[in-house]
ModelCIF file with pLDDT and N, C-alpha, C, O atoms, coordinates in Angstrom:
data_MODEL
#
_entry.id   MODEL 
#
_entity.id                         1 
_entity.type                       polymer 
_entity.pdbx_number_of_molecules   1 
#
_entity_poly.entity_id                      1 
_entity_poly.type                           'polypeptide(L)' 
_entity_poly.nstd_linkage                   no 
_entity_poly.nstd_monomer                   no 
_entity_poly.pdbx_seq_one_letter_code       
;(UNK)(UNK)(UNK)(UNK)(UNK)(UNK)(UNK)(UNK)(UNK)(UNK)(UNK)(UNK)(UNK)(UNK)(UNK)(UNK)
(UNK)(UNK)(UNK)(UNK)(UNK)(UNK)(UNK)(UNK)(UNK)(UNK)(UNK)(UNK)(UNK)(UNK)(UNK)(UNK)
(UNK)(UNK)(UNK)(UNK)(UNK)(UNK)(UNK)(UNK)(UNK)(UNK)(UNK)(UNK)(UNK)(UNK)(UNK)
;
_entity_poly.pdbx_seq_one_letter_code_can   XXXXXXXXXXXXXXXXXXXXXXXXXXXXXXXXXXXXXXXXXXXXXXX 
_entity_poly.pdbx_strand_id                 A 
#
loop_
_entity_poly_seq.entity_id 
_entity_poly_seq.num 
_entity_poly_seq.mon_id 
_entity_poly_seq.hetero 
1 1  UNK n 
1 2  UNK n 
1 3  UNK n 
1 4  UNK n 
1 5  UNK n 
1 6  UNK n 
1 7  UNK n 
1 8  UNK n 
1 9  UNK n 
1 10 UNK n 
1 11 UNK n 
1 12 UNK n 
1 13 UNK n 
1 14 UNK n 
1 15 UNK n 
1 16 UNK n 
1 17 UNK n 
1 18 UNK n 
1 19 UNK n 
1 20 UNK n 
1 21 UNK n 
1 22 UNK n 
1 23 UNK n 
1 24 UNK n 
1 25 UNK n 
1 26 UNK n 
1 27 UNK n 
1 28 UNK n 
1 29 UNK n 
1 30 UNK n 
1 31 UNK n 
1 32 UNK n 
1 33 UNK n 
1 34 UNK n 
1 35 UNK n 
1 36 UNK n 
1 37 UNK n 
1 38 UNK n 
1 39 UNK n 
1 40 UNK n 
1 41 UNK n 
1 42 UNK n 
1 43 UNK n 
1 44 UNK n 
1 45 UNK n 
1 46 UNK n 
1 47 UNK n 
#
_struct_asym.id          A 
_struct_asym.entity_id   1 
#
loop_
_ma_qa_metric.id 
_ma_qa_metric.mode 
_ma_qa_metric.name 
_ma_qa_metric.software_group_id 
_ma_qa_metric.type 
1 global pLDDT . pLDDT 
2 local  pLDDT . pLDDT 
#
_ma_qa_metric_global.metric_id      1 
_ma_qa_metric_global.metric_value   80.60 
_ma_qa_metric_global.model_id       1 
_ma_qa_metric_global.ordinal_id     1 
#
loop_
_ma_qa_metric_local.label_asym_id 
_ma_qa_metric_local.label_comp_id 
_ma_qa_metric_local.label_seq_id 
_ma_qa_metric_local.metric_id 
_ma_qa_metric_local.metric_value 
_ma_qa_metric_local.model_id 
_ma_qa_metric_local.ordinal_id 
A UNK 1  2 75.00 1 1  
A UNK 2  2 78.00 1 2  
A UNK 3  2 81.00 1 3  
A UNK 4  2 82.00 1 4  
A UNK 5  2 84.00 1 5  
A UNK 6  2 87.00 1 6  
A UNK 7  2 88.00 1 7  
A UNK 8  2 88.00 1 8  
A UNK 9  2 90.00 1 9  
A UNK 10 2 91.00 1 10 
A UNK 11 2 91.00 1 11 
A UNK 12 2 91.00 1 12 
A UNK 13 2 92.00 1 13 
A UNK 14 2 93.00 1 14 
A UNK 15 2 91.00 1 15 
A UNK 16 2 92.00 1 16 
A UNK 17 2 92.00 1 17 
A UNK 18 2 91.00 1 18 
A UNK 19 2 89.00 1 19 
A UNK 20 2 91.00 1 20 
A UNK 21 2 89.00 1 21 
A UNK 22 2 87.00 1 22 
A UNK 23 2 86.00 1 23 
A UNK 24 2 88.00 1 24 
A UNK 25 2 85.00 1 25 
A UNK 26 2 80.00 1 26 
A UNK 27 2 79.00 1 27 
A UNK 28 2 81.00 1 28 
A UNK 29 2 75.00 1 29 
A UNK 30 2 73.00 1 30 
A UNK 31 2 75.00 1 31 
A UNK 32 2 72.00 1 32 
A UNK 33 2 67.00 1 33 
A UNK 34 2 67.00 1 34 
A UNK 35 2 65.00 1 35 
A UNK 36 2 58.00 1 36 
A UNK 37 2 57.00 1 37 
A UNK 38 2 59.00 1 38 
A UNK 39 2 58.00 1 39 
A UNK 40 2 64.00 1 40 
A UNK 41 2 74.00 1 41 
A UNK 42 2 80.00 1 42 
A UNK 43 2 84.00 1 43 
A UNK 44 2 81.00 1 44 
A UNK 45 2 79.00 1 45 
A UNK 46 2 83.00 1 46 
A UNK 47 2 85.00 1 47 
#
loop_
_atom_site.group_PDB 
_atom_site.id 
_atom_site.type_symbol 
_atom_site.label_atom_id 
_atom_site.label_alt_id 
_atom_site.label_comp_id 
_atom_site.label_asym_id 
_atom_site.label_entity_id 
_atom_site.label_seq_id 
_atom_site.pdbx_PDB_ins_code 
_atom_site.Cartn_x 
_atom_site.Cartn_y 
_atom_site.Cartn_z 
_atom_site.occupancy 
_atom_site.B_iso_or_equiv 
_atom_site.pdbx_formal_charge 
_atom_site.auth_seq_id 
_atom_site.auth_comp_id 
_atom_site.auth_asym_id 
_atom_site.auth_atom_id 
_atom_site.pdbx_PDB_model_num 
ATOM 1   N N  . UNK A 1 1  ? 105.330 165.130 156.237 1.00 75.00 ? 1  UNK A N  1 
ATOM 2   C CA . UNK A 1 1  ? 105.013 165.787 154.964 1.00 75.00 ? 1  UNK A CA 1 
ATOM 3   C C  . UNK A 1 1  ? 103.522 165.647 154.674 1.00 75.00 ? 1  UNK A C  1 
ATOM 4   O O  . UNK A 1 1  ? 102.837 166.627 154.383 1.00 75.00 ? 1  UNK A O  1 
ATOM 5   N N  . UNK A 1 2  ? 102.974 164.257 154.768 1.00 78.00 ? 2  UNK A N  1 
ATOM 6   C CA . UNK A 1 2  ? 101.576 164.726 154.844 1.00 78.00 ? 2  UNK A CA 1 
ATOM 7   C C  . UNK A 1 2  ? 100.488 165.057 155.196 1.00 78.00 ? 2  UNK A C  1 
ATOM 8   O O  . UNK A 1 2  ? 99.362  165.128 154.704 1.00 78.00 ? 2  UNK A O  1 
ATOM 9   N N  . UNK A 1 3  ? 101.291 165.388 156.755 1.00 81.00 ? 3  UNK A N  1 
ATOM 10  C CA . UNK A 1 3  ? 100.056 165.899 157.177 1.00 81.00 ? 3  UNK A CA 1 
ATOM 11  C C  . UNK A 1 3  ? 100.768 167.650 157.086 1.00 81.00 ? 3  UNK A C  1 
ATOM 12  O O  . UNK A 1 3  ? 99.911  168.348 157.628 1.00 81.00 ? 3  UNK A O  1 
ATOM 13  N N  . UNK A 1 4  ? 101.745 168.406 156.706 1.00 82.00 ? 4  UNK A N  1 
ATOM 14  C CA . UNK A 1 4  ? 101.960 169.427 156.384 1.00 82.00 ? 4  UNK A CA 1 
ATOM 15  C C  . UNK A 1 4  ? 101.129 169.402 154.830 1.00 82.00 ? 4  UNK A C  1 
ATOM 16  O O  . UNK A 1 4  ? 100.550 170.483 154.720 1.00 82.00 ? 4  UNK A O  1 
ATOM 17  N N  . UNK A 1 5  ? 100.957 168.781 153.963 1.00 84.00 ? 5  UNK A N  1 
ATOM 18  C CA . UNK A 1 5  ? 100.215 168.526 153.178 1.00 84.00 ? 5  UNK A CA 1 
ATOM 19  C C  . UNK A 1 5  ? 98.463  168.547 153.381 1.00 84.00 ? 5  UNK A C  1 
ATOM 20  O O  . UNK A 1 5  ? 97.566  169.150 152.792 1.00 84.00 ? 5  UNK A O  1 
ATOM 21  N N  . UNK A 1 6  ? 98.480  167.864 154.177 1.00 87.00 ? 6  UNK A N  1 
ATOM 22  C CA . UNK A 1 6  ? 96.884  167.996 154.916 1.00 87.00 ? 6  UNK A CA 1 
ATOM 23  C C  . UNK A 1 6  ? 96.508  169.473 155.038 1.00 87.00 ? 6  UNK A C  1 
ATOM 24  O O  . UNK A 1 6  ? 95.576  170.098 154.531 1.00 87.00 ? 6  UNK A O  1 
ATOM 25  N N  . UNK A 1 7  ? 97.604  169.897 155.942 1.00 88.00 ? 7  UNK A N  1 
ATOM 26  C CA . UNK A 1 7  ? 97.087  171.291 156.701 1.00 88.00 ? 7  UNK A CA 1 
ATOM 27  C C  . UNK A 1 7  ? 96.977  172.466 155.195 1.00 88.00 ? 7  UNK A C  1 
ATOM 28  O O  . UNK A 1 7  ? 96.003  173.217 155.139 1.00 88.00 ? 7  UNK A O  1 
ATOM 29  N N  . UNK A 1 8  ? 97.877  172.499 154.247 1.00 88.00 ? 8  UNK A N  1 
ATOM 30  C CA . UNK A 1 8  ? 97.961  173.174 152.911 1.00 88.00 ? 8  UNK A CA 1 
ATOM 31  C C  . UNK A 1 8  ? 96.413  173.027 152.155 1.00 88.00 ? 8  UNK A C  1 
ATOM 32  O O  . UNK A 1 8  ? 95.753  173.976 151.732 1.00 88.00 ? 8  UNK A O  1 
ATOM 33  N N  . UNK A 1 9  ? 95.991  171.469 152.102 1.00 90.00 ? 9  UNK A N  1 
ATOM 34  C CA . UNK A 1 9  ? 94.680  171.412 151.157 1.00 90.00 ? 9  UNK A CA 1 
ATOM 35  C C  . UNK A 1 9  ? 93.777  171.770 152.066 1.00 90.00 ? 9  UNK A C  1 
ATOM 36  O O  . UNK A 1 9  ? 92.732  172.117 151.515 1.00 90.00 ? 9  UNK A O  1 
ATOM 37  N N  . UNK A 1 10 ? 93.732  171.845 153.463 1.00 91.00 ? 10 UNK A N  1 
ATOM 38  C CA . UNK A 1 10 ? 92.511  172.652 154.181 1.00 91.00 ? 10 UNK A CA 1 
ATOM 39  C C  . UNK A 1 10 ? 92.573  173.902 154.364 1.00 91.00 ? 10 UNK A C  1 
ATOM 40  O O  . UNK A 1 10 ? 91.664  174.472 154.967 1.00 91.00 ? 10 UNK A O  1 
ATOM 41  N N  . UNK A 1 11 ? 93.633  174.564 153.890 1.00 91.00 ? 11 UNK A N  1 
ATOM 42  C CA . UNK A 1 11 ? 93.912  175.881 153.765 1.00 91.00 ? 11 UNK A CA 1 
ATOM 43  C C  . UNK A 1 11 ? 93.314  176.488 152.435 1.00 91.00 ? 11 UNK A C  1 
ATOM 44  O O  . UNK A 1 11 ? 92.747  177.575 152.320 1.00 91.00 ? 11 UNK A O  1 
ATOM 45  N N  . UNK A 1 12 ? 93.597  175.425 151.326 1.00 91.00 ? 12 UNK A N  1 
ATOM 46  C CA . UNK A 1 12 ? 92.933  175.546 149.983 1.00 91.00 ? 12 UNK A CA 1 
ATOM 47  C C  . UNK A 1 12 ? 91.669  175.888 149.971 1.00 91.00 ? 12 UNK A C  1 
ATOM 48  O O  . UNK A 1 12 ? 91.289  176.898 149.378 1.00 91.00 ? 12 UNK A O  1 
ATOM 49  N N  . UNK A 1 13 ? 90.801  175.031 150.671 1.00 92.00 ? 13 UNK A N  1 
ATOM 50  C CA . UNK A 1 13 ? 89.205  174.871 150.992 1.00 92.00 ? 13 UNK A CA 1 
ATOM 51  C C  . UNK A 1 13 ? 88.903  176.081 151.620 1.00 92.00 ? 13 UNK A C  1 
ATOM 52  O O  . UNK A 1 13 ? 87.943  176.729 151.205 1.00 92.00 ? 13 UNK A O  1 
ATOM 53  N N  . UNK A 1 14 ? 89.701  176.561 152.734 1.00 93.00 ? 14 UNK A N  1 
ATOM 54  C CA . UNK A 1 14 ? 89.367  178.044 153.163 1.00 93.00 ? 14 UNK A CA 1 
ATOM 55  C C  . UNK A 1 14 ? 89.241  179.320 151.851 1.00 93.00 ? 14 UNK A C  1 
ATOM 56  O O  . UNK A 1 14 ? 88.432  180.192 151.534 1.00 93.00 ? 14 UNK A O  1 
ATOM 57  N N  . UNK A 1 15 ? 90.287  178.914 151.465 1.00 91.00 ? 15 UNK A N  1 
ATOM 58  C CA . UNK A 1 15 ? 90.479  179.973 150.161 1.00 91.00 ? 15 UNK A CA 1 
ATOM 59  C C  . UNK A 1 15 ? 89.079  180.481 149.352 1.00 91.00 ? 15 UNK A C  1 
ATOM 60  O O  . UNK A 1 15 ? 88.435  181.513 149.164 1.00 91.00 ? 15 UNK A O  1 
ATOM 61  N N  . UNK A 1 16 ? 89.053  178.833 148.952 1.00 92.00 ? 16 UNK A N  1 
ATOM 62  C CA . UNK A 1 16 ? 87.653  178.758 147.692 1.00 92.00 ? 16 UNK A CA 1 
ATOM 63  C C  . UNK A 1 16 ? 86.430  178.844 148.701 1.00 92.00 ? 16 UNK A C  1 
ATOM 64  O O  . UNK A 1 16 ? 85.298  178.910 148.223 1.00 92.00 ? 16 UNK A O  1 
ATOM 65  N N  . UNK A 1 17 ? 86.571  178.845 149.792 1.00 92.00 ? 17 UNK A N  1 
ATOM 66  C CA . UNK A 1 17 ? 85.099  179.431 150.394 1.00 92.00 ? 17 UNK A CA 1 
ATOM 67  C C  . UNK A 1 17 ? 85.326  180.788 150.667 1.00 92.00 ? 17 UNK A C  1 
ATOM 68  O O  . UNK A 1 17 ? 84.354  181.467 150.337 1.00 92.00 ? 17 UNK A O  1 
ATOM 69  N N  . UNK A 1 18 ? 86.337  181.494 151.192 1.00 91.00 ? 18 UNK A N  1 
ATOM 70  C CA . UNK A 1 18 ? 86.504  183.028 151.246 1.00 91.00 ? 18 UNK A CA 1 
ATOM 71  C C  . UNK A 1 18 ? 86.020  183.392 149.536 1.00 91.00 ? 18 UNK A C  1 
ATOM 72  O O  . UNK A 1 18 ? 85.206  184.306 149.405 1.00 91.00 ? 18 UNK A O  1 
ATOM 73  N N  . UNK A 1 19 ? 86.445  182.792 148.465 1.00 89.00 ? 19 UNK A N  1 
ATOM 74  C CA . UNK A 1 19 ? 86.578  183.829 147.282 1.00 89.00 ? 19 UNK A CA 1 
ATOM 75  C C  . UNK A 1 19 ? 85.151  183.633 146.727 1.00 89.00 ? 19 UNK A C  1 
ATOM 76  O O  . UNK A 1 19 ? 84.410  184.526 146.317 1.00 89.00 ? 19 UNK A O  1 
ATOM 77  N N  . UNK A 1 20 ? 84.893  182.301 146.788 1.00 91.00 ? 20 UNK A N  1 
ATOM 78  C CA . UNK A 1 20 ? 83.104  181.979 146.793 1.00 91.00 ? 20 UNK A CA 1 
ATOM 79  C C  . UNK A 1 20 ? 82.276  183.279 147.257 1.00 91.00 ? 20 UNK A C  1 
ATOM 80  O O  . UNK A 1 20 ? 81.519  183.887 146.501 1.00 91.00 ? 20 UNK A O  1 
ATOM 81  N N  . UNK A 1 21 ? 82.554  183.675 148.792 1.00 89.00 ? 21 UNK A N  1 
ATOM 82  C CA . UNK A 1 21 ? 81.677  184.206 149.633 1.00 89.00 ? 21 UNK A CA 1 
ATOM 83  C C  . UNK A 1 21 ? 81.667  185.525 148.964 1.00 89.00 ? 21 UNK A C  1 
ATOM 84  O O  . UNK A 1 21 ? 80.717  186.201 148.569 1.00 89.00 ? 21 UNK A O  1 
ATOM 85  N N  . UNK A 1 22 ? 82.705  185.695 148.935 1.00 87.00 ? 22 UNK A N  1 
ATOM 86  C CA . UNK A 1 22 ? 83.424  187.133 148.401 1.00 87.00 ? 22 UNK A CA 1 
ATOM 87  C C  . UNK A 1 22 ? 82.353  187.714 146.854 1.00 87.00 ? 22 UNK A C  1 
ATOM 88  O O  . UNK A 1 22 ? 81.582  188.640 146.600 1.00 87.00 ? 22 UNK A O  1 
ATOM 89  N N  . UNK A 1 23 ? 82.696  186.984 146.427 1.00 86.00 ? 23 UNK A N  1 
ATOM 90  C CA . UNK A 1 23 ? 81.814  186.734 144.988 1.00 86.00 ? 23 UNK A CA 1 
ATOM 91  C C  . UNK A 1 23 ? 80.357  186.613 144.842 1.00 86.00 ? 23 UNK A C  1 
ATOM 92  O O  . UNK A 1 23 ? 79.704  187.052 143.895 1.00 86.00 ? 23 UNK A O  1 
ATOM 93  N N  . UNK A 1 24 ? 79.826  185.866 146.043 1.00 88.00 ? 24 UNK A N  1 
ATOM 94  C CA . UNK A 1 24 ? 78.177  185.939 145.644 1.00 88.00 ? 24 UNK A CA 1 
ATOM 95  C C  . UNK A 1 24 ? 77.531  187.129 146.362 1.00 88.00 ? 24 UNK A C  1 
ATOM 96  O O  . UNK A 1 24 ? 76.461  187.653 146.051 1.00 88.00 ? 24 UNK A O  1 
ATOM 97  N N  . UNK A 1 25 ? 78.711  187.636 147.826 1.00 85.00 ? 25 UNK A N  1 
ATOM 98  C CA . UNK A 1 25 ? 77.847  188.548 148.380 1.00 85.00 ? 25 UNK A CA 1 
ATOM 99  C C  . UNK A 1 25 ? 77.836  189.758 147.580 1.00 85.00 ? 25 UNK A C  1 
ATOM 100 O O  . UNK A 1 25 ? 76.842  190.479 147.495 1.00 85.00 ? 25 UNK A O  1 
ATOM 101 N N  . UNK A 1 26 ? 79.325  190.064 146.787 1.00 80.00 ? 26 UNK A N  1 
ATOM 102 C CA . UNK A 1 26 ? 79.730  191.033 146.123 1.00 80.00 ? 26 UNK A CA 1 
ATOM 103 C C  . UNK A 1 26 ? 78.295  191.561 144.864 1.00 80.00 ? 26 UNK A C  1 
ATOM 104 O O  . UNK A 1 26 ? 77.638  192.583 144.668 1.00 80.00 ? 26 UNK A O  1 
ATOM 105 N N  . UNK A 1 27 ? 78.379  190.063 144.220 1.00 79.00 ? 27 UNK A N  1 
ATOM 106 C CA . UNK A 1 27 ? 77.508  190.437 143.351 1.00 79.00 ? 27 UNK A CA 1 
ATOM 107 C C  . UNK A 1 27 ? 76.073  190.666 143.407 1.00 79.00 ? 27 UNK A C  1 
ATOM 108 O O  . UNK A 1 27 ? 75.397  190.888 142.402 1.00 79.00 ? 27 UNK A O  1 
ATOM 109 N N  . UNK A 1 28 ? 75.399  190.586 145.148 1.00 81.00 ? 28 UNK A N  1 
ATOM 110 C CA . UNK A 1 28 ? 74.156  190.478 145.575 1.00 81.00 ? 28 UNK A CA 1 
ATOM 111 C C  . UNK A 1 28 ? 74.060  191.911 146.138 1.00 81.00 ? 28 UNK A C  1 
ATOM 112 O O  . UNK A 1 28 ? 72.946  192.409 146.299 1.00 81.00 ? 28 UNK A O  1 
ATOM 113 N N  . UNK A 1 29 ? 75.446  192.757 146.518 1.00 75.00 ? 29 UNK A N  1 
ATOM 114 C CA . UNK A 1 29 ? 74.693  194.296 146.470 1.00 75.00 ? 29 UNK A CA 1 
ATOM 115 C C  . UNK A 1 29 ? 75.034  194.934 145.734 1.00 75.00 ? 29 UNK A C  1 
ATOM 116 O O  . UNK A 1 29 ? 74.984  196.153 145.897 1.00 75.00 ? 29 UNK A O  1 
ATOM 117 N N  . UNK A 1 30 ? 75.544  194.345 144.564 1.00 73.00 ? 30 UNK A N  1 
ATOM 118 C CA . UNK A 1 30 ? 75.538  195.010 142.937 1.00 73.00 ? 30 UNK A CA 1 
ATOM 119 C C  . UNK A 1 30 ? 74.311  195.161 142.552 1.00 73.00 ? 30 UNK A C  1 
ATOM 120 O O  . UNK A 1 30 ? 74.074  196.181 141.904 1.00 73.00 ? 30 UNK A O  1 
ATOM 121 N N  . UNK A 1 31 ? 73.429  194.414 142.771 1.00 75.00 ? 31 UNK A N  1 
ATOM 122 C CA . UNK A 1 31 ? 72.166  193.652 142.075 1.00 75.00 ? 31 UNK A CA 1 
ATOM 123 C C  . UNK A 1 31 ? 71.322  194.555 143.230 1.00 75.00 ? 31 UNK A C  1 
ATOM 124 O O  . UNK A 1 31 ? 70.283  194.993 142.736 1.00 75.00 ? 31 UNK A O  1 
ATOM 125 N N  . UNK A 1 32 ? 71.474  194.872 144.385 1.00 72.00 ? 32 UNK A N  1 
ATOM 126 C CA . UNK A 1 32 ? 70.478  195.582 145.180 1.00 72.00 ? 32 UNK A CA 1 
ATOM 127 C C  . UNK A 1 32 ? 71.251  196.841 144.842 1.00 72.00 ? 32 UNK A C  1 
ATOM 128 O O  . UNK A 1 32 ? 70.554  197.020 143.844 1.00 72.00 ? 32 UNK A O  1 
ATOM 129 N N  . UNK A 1 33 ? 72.175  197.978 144.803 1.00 67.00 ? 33 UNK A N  1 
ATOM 130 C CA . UNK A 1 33 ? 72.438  199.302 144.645 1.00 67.00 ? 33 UNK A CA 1 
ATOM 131 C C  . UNK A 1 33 ? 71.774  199.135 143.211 1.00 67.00 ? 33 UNK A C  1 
ATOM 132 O O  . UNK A 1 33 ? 71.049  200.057 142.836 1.00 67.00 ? 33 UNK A O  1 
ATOM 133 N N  . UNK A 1 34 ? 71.966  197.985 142.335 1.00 67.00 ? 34 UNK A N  1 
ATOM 134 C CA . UNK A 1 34 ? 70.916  199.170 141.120 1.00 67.00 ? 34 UNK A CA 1 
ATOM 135 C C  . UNK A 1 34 ? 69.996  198.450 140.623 1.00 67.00 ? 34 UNK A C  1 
ATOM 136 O O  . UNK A 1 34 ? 69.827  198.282 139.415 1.00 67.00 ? 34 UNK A O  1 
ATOM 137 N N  . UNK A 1 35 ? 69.299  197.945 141.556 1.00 65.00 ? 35 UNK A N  1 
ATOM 138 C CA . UNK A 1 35 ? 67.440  197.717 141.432 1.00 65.00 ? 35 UNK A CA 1 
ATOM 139 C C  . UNK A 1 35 ? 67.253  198.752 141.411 1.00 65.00 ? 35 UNK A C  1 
ATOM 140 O O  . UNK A 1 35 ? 67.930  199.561 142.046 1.00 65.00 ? 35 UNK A O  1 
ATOM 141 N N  . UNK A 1 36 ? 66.196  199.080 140.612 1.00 58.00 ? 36 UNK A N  1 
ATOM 142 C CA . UNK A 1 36 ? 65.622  200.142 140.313 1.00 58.00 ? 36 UNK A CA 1 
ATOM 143 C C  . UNK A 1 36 ? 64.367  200.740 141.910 1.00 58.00 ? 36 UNK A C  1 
ATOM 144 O O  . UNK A 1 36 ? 63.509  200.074 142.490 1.00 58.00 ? 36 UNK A O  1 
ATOM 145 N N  . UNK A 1 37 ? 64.809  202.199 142.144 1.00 57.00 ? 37 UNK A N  1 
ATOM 146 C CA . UNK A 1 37 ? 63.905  202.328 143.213 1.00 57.00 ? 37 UNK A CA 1 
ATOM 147 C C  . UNK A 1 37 ? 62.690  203.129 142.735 1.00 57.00 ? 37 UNK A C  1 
ATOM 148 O O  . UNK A 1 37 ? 62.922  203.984 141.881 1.00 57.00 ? 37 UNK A O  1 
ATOM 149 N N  . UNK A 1 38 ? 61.369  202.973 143.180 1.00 59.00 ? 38 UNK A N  1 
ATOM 150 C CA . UNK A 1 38 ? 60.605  203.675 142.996 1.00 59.00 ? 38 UNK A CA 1 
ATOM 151 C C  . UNK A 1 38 ? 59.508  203.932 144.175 1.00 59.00 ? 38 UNK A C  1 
ATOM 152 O O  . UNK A 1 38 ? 58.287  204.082 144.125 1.00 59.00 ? 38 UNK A O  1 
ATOM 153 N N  . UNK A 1 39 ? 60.312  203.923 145.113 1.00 58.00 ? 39 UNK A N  1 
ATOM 154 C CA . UNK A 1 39 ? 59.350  204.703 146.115 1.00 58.00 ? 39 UNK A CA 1 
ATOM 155 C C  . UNK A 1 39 ? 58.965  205.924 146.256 1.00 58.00 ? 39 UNK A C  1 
ATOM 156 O O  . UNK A 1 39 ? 58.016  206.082 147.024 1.00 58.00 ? 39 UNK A O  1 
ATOM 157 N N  . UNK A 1 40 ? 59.565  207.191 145.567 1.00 64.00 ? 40 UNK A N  1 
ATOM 158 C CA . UNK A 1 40 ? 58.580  208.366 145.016 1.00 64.00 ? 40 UNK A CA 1 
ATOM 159 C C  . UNK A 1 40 ? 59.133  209.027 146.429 1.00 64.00 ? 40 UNK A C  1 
ATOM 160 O O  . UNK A 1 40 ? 58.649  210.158 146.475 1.00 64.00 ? 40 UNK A O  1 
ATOM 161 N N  . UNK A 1 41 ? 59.748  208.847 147.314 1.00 74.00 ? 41 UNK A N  1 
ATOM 162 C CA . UNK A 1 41 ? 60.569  209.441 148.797 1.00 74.00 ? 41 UNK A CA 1 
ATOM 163 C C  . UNK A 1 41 ? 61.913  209.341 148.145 1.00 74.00 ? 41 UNK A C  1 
ATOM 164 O O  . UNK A 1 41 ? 62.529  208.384 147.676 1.00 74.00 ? 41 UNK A O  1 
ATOM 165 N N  . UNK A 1 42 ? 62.263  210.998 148.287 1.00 80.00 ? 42 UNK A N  1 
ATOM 166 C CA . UNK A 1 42 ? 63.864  210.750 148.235 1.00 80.00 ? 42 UNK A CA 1 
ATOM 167 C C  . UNK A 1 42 ? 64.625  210.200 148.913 1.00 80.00 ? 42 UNK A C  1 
ATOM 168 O O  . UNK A 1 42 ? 65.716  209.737 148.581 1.00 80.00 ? 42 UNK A O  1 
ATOM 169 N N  . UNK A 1 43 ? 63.953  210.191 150.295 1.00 84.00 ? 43 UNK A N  1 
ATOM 170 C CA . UNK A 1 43 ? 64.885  210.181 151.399 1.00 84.00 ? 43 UNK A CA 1 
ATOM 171 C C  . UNK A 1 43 ? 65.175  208.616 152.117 1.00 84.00 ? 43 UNK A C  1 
ATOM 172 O O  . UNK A 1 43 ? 66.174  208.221 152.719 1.00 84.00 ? 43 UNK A O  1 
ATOM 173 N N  . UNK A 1 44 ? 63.662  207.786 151.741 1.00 81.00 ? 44 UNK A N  1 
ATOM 174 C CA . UNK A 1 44 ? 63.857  205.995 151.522 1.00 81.00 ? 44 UNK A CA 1 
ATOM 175 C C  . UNK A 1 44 ? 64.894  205.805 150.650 1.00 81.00 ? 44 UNK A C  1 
ATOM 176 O O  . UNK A 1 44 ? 65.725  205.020 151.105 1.00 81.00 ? 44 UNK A O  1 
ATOM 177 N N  . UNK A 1 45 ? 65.171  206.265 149.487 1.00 79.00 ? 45 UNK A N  1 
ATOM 178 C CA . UNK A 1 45 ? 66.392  205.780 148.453 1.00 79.00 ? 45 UNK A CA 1 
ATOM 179 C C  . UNK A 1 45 ? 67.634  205.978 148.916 1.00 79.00 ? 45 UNK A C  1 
ATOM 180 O O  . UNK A 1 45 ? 68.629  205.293 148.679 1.00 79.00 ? 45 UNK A O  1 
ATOM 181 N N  . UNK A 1 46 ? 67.521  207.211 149.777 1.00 83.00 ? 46 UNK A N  1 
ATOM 182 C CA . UNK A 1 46 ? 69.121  208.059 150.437 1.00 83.00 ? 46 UNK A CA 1 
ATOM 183 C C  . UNK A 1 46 ? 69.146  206.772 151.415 1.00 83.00 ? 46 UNK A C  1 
ATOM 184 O O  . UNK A 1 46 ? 70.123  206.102 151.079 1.00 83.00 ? 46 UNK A O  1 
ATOM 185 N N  . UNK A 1 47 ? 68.584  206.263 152.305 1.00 85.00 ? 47 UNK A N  1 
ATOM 186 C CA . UNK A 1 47 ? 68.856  205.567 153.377 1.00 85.00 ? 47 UNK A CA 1 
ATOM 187 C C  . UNK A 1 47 ? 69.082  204.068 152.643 1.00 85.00 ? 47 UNK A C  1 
ATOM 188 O O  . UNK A 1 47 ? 69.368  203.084 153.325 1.00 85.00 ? 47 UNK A O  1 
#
């Protein structure tokens, strides 16, 4: 039981680092799609 227990709380730790990751990358190309662009090229903004 505890090491079926073991294997459950290192499964936990996977979790909260997937939803972590999930979350800071998520919100880091939120934050880059709407920086403001002003390179004055349409076609730098399209890419």
């Amino acid at each position: 039981v505890k090491a079926w227990v073991r294997e459950l709380r290192e499964a936990a730790f996977q979790i909260e680092d997937v939803v972590d990751e999930y979350t800071l990358r998520i919100y880091n190309l939120v934050a880059q799609k709407h920086h403001p662009h002003h390179h004055g090229f349409v076609i730098v903004d399209f890419l």
